[in-house]
Structures are given as structure tokens and as C-alpha cells.
PDB file of N, CA and C in Angstrom:
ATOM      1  N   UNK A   1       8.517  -0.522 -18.163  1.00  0.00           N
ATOM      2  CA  UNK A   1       7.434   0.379 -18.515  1.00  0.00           C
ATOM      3  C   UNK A   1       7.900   1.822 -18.553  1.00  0.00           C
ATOM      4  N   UNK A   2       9.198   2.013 -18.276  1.00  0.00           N
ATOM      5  CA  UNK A   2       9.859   3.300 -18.326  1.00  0.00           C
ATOM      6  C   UNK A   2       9.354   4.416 -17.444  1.00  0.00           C
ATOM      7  N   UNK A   3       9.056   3.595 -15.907  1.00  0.00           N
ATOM      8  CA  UNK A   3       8.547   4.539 -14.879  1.00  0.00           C
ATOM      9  C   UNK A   3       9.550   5.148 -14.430  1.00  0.00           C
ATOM     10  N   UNK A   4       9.553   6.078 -13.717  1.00  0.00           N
ATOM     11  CA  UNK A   4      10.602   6.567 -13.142  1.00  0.00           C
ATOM     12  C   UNK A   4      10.267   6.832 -11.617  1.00  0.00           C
ATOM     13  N   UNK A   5      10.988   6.215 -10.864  1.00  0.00           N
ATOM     14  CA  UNK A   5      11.169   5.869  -9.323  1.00  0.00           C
ATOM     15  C   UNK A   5      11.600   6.711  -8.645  1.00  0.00           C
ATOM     16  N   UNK A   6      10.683   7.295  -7.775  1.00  0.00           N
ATOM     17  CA  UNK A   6      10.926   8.118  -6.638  1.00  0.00           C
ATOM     18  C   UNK A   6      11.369   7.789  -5.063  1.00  0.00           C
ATOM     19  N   UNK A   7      10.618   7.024  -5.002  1.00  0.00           N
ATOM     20  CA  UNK A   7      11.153   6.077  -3.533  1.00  0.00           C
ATOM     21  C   UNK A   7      10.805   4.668  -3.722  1.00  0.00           C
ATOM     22  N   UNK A   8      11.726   3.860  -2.380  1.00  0.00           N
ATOM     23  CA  UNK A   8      11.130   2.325  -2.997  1.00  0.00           C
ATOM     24  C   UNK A   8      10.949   2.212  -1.182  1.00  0.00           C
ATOM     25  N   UNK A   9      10.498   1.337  -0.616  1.00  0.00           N
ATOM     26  CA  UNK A   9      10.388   0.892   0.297  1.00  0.00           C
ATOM     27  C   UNK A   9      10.087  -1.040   0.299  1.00  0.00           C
ATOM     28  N   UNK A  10      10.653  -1.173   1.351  1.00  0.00           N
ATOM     29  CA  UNK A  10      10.715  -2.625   1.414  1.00  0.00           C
ATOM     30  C   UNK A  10      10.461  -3.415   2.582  1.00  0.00           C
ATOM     31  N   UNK A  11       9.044  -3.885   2.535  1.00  0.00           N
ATOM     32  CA  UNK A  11       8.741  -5.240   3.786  1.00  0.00           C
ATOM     33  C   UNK A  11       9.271  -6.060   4.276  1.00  0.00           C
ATOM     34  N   UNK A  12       8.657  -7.272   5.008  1.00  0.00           N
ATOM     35  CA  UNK A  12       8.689  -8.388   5.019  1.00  0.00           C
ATOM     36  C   UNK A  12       8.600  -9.342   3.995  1.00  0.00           C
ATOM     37  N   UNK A  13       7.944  -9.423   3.900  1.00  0.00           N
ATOM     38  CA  UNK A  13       6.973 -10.446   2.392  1.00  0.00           C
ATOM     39  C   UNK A  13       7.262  -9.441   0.619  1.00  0.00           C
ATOM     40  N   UNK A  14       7.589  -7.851   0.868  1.00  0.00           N
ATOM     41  CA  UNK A  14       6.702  -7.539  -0.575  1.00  0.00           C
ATOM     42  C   UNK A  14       7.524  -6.081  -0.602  1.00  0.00           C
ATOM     43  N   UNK A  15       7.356  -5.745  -1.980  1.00  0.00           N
ATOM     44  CA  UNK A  15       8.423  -4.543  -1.783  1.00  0.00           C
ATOM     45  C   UNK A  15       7.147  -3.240  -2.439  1.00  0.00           C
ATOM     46  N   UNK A  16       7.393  -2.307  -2.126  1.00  0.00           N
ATOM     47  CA  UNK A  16       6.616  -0.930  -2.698  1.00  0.00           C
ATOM     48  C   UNK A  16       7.245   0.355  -3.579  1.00  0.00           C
ATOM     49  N   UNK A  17       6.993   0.394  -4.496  1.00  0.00           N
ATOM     50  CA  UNK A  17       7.655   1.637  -5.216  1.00  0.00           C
ATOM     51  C   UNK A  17       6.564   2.643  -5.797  1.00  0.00           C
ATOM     52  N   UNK A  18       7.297   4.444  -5.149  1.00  0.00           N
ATOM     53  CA  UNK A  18       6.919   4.949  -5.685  1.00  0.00           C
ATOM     54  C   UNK A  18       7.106   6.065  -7.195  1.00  0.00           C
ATOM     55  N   UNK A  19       6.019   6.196  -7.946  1.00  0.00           N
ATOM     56  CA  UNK A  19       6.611   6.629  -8.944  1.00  0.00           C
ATOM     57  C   UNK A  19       6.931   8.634  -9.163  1.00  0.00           C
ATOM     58  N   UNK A  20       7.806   8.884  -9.896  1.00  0.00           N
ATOM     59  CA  UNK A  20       7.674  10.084 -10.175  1.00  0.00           C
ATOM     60  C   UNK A  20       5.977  10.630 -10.720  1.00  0.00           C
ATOM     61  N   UNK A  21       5.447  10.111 -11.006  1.00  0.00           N
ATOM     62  CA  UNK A  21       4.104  10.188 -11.048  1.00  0.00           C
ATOM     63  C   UNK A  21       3.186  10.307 -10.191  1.00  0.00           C
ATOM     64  N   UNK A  22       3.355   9.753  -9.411  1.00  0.00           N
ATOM     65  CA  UNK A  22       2.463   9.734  -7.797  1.00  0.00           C
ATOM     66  C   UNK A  22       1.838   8.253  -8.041  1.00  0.00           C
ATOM     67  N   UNK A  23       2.104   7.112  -8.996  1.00  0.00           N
ATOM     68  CA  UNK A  23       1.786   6.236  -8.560  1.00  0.00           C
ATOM     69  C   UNK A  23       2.189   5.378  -8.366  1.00  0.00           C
ATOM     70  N   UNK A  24       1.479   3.765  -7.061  1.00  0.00           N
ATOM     71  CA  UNK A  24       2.251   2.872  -6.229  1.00  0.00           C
ATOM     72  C   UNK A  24       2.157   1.250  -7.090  1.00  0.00           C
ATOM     73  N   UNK A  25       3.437   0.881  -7.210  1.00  0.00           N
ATOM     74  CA  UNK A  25       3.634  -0.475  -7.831  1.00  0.00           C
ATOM     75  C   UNK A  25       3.994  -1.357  -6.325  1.00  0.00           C
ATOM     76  N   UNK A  26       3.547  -2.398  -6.630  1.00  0.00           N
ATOM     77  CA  UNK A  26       4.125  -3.420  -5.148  1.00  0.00           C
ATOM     78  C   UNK A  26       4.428  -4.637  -5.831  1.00  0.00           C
ATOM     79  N   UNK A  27       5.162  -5.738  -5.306  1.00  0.00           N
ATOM     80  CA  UNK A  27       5.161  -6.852  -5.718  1.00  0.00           C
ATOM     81  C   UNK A  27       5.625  -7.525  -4.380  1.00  0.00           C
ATOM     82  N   UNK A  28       5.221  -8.751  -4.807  1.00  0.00           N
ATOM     83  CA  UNK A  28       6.050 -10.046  -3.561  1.00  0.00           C
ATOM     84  C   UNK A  28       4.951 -10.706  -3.189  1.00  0.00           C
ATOM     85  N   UNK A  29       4.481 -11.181  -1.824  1.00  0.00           N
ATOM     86  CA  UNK A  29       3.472 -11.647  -1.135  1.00  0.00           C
ATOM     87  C   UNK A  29       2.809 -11.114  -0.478  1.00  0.00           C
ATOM     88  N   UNK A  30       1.565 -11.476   0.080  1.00  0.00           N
ATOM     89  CA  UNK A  30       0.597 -11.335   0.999  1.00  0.00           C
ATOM     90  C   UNK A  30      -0.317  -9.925   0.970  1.00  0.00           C
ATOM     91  N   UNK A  31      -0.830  -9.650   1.889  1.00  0.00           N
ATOM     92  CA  UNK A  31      -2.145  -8.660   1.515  1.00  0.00           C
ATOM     93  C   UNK A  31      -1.260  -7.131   1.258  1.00  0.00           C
ATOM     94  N   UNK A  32      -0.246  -7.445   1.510  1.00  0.00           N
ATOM     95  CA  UNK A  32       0.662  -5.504   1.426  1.00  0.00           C
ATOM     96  C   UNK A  32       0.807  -4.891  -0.125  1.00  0.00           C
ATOM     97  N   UNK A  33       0.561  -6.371  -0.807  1.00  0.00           N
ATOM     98  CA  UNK A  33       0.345  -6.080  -2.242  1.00  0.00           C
ATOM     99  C   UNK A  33      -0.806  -5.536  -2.617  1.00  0.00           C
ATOM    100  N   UNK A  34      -2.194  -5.360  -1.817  1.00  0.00           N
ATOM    101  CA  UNK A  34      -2.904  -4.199  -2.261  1.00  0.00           C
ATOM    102  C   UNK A  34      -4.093  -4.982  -2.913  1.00  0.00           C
ATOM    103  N   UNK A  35      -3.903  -6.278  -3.710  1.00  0.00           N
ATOM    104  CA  UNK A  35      -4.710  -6.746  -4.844  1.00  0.00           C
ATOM    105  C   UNK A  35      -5.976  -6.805  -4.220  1.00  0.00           C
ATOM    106  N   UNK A  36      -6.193  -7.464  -3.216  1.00  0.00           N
ATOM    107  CA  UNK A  36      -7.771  -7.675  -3.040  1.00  0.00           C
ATOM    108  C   UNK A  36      -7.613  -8.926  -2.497  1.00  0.00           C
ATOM    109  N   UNK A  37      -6.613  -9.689  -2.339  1.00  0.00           N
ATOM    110  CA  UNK A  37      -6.509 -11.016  -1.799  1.00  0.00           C
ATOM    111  C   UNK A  37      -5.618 -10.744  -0.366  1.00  0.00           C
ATOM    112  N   UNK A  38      -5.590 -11.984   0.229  1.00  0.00           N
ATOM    113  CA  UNK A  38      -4.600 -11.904   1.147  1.00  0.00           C
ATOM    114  C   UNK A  38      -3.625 -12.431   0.932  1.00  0.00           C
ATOM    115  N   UNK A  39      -3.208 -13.701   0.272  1.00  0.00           N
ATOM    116  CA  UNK A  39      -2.066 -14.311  -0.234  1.00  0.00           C
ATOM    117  C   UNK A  39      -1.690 -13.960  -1.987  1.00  0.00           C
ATOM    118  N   UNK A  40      -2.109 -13.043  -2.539  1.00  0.00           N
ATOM    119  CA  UNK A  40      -1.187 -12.336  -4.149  1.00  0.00           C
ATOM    120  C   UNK A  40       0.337 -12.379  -4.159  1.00  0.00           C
ATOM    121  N   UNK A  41       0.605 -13.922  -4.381  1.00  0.00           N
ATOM    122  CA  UNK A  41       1.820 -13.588  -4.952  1.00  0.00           C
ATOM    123  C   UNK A  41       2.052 -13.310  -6.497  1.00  0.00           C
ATOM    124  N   UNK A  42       2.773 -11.617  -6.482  1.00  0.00           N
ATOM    125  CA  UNK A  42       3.082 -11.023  -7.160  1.00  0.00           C
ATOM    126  C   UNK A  42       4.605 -10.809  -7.861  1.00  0.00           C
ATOM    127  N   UNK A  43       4.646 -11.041  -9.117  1.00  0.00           N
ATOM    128  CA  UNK A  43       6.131 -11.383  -9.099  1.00  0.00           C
ATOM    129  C   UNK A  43       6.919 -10.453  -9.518  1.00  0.00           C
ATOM    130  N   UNK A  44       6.627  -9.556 -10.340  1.00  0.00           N
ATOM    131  CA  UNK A  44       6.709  -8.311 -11.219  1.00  0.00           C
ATOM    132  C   UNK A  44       6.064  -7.182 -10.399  1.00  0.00           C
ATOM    133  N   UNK A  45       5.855  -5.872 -10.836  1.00  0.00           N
ATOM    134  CA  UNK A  45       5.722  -4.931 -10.059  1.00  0.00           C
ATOM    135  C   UNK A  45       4.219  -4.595 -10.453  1.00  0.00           C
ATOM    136  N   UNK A  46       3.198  -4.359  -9.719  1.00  0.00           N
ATOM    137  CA  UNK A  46       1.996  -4.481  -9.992  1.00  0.00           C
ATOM    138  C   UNK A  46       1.512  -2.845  -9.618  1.00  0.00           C
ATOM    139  N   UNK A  47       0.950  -2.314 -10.698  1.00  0.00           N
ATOM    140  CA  UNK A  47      -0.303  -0.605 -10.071  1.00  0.00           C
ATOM    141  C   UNK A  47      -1.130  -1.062  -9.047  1.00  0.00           C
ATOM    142  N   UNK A  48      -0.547  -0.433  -8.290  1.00  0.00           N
ATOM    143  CA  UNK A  48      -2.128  -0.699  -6.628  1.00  0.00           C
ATOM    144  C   UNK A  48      -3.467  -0.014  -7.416  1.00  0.00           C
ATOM    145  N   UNK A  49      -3.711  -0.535  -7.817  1.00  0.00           N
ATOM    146  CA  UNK A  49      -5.449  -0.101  -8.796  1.00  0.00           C
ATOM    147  C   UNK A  49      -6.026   0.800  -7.936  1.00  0.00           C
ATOM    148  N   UNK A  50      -6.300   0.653  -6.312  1.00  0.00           N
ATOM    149  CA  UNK A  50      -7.411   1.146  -5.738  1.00  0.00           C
ATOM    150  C   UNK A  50      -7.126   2.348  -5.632  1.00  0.00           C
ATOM    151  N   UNK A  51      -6.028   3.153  -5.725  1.00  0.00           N
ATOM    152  CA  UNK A  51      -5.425   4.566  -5.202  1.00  0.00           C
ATOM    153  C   UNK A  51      -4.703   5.036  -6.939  1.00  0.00           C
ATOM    154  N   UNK A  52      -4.866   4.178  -7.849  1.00  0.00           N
ATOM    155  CA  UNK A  52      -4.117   4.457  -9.636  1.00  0.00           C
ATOM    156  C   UNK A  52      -5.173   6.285  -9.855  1.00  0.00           C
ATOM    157  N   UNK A  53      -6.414   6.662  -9.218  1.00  0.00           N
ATOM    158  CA  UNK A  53      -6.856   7.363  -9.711  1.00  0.00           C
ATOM    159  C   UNK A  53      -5.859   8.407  -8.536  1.00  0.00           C
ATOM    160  N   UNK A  54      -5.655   8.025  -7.478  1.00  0.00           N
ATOM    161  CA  UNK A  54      -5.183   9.836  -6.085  1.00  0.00           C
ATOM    162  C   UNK A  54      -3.519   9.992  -6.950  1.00  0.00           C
ATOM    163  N   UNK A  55      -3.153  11.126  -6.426  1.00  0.00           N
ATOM    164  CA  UNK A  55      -1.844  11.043  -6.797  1.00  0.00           C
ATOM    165  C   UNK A  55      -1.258  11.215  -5.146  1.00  0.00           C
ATOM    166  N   UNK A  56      -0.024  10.121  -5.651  1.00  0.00           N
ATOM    167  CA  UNK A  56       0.159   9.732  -3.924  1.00  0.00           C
ATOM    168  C   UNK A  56       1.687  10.814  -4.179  1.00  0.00           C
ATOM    169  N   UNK A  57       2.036  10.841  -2.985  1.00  0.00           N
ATOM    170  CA  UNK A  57       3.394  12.012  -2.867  1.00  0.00           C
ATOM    171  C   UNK A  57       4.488  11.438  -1.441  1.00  0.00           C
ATOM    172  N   UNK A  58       4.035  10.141  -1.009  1.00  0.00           N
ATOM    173  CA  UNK A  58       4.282   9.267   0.082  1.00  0.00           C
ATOM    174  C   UNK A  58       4.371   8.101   0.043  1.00  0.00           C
ATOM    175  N   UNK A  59       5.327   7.037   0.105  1.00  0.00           N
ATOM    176  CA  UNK A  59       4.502   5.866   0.994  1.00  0.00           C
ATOM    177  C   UNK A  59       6.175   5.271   1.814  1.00  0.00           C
ATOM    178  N   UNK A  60       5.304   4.567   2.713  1.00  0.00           N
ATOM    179  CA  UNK A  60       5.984   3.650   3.708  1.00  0.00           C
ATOM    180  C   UNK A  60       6.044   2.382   3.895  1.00  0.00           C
ATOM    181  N   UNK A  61       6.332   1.524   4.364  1.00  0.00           N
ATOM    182  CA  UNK A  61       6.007   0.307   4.675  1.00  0.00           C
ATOM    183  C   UNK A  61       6.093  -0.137   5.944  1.00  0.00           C
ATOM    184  N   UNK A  62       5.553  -1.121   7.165  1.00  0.00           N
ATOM    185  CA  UNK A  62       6.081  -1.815   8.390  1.00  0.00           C
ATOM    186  C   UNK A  62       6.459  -3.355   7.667  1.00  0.00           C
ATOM    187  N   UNK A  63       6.413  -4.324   8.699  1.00  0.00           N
ATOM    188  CA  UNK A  63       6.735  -5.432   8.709  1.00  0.00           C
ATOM    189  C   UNK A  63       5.766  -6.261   7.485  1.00  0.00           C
ATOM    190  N   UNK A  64       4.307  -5.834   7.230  1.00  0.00           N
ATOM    191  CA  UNK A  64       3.515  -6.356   6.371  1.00  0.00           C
ATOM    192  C   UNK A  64       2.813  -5.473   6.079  1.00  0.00           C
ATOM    193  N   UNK A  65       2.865  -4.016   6.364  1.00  0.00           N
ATOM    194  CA  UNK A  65       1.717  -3.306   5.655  1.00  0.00           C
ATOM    195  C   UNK A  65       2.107  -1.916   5.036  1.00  0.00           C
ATOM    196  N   UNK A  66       1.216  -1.383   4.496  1.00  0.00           N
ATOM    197  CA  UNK A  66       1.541  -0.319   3.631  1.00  0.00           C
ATOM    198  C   UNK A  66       0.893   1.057   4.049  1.00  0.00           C
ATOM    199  N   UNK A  67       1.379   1.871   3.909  1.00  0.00           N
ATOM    200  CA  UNK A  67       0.722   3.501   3.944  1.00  0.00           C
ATOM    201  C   UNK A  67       1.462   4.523   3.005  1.00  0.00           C
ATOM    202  N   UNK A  68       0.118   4.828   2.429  1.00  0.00           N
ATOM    203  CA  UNK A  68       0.319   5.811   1.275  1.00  0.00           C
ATOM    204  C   UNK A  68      -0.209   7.564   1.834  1.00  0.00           C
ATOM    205  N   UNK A  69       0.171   8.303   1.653  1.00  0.00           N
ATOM    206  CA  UNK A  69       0.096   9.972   1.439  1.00  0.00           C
ATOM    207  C   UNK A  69      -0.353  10.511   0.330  1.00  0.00           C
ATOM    208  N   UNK A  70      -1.885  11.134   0.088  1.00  0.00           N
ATOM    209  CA  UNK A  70      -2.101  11.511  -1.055  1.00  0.00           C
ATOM    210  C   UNK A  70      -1.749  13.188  -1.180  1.00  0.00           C
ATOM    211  N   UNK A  71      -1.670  13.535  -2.371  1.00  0.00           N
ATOM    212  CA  UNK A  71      -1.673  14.896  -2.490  1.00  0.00           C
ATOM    213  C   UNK A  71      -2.361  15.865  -1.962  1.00  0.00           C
ATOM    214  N   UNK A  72      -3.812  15.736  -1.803  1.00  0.00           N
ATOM    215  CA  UNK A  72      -4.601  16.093  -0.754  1.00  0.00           C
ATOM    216  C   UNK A  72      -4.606  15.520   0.604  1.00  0.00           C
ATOM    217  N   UNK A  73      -3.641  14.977   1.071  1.00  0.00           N
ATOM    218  CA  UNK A  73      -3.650  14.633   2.719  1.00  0.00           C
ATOM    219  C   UNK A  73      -4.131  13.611   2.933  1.00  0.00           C
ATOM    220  N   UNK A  74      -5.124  12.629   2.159  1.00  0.00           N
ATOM    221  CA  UNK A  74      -5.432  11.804   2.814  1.00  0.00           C
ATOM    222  C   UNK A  74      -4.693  10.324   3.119  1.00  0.00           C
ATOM    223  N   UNK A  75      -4.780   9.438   4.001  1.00  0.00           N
ATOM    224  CA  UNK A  75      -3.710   8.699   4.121  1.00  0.00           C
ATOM    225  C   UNK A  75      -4.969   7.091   4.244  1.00  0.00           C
ATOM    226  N   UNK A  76      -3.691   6.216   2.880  1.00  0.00           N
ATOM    227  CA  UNK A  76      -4.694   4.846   2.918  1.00  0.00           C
ATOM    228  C   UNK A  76      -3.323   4.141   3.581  1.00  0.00           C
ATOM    229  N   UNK A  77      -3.844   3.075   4.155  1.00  0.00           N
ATOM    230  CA  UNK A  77      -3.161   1.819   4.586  1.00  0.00           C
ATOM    231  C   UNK A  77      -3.679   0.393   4.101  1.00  0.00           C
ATOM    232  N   UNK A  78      -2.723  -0.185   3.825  1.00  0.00           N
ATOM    233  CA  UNK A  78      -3.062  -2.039   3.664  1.00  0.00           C
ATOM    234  C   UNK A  78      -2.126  -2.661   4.172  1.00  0.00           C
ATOM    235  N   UNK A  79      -2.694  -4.081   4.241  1.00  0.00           N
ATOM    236  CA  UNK A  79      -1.598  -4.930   4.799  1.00  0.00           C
ATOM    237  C   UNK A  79      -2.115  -5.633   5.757  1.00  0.00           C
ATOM    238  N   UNK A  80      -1.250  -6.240   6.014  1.00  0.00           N
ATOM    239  CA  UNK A  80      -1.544  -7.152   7.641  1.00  0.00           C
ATOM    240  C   UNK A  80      -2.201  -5.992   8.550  1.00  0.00           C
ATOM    241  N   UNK A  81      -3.094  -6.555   9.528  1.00  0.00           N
ATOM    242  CA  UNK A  81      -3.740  -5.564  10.536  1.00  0.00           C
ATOM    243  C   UNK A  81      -3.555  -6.074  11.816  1.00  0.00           C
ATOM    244  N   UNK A  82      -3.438  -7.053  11.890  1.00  0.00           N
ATOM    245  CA  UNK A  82      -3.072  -7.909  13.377  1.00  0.00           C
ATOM    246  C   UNK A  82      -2.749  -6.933  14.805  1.00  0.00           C
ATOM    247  N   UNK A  83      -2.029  -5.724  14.155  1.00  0.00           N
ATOM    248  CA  UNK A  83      -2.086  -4.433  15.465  1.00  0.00           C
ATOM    249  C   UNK A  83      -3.282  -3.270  15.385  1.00  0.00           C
ATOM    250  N   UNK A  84      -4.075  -3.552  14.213  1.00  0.00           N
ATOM    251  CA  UNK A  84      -4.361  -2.793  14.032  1.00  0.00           C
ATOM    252  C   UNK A  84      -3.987  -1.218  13.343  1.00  0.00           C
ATOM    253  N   UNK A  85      -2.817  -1.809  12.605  1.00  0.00           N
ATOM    254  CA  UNK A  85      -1.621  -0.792  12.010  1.00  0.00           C
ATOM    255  C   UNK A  85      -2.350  -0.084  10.351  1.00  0.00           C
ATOM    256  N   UNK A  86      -3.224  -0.350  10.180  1.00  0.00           N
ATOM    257  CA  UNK A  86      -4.040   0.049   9.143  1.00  0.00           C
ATOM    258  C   UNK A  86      -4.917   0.966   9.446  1.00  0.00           C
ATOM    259  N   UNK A  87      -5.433   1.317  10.620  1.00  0.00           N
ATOM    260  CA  UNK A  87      -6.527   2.488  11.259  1.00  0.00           C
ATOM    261  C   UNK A  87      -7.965   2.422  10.625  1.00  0.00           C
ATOM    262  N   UNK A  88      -8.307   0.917  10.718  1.00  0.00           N
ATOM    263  CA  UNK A  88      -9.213   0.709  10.413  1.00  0.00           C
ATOM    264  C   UNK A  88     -10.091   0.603  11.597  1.00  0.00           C
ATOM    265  N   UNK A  89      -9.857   0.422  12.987  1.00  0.00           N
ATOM    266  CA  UNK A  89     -10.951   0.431  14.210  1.00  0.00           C
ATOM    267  C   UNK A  89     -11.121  -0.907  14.474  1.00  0.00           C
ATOM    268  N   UNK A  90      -9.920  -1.979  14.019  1.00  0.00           N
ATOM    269  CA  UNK A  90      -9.983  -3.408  14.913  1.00  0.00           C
ATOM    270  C   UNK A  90      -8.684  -3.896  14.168  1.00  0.00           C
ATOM    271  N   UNK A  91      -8.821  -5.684  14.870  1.00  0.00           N
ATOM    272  CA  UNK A  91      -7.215  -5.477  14.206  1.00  0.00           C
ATOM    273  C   UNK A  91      -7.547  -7.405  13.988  1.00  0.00           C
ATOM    274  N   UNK A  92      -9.033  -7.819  14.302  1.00  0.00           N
ATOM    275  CA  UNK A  92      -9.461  -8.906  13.100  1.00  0.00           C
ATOM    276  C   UNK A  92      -9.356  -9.448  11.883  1.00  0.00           C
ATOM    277  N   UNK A  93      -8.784  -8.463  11.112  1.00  0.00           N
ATOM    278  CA  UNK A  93      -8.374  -9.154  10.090  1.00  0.00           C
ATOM    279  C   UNK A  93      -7.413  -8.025   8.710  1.00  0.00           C
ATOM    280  N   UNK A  94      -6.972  -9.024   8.102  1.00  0.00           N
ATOM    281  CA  UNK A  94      -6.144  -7.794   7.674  1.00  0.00           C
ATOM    282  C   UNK A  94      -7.073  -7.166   6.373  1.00  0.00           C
ATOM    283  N   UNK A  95      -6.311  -6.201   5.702  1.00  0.00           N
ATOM    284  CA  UNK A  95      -7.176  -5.256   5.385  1.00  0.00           C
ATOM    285  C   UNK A  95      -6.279  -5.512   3.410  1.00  0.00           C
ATOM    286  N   UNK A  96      -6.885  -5.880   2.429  1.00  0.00           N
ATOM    287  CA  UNK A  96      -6.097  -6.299   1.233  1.00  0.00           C
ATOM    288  C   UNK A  96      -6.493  -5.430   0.029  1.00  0.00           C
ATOM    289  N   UNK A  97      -7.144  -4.342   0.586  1.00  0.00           N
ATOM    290  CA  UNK A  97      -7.303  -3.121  -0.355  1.00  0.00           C
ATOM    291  C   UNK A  97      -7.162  -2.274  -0.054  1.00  0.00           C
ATOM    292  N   UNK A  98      -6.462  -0.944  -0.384  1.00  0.00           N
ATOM    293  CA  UNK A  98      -5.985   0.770   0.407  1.00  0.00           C
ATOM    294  C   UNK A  98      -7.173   0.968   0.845  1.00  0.00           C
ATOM    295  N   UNK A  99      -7.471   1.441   1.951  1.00  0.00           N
ATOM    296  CA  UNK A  99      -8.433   1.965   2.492  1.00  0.00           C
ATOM    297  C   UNK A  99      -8.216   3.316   3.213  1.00  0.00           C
ATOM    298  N   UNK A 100      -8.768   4.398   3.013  1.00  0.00           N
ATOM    299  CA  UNK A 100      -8.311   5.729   4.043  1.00  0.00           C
ATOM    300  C   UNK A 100      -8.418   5.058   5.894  1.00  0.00           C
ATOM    301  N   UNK A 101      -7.714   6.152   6.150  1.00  0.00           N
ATOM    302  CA  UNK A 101      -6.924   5.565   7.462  1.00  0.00           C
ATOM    303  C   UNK A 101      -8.411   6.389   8.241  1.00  0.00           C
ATOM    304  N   UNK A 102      -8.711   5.619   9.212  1.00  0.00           N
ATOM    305  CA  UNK A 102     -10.486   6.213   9.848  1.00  0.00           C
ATOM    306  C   UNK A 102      -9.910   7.430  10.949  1.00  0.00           C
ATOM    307  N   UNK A 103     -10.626   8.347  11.087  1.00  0.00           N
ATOM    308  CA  UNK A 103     -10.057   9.183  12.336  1.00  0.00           C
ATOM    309  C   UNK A 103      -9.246  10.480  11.878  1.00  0.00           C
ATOM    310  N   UNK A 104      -8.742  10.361  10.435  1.00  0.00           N
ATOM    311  CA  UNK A 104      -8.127  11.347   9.748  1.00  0.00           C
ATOM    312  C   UNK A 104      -8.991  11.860   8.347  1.00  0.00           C
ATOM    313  N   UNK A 105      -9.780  11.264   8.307  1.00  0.00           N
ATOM    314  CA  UNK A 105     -10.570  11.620   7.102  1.00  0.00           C
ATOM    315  C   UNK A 105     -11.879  12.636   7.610  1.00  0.00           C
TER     316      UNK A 105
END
């Protein structure tokens, strides 16, 4: 698609790239891919849709989850939540769409 790659980061299950653009492609397995499912296996590199409108200037990865940095500061996470590593305020279940991180917004 003739993106041009700024950082890549790489999971457990799923890999994350960011673009000179500010936006996040993921591929591989499980909810770190962003789609809306918990098991998306993704094989090719997929636009995280939910954050395609912020322009991100960040991201990271842990063992299964994701965190993005927007241009304005705000910070989403997905992924496995099992620690609660998403800052969503429990750690019941994982979280399979960017969501702003609670407590910083």
C-alpha cells in the first residue's frame, strides 16, 4: 500500500506497525489486533479502524496488548486485560477495541 513505517513493535500472538502517517496496522492473533473480536486472526496488516480518525505519534506493545499515543495526549489500549494492563478499571475480560486509557482522560 506504499505506507511508510515509522516504528514496528512486536507481541506475543500479533505484530503492530506504525505509520509515517500516524496510523496503526496490526496483524497476527487475538484481541491485540484491535478488530472487535477476541480471536481475529489476521494475516496481512490490518488499519486499527477505531483510532484511523486520531493521529497516533506512539505505540507499544506487552505480551498481548497494545497502547497507542495520540497527538493530543490521549492514550488507547487493547488487548488481553487479564492484569488489567488496558486501564480500563478491571481486568475481567479483555478489551478488543482501542479504548482511552480511564484516569488519564
Amino acid at each position: 500500500q506504499g505506507q511508510v513505517c515509522q516504528k514496528v513493535c512486536a507481541a506475543n500472538q500479533f505484530s503492530a506497525v506504525l505509520t509515517a502517517t500516524g496510523k496503526v496496522y496490526t496483524f497476527g492473533n487475538g484481541s491485540g489486533v484491535g478488530k472487535g473480536t477476541s480471536e481475529p486472526r489476521q494475516h496481512t496488516p490490518w488499519l486499527v479502524e477505531a483510532i484511523s480518525s486520531e493521529i497516533i505519534v506512539d505505540i507499544s506493545t506487552g505480551d498481548g496488548h497494545c497502547v497507542a499515543l495520540t497527538q493530543r495526549g490521549d492514550v488507547y489500549a487493547w488487548g488481553t486485560n487479564s492484569m488489567g494492563q488496558c486501564g480500563q478499571g478491571h481486568s475481567n475480560s479483555s478489551i478488543t477495541t482501542p479504548s482511552i486509557v480511564k484516569g488519564l482522560d
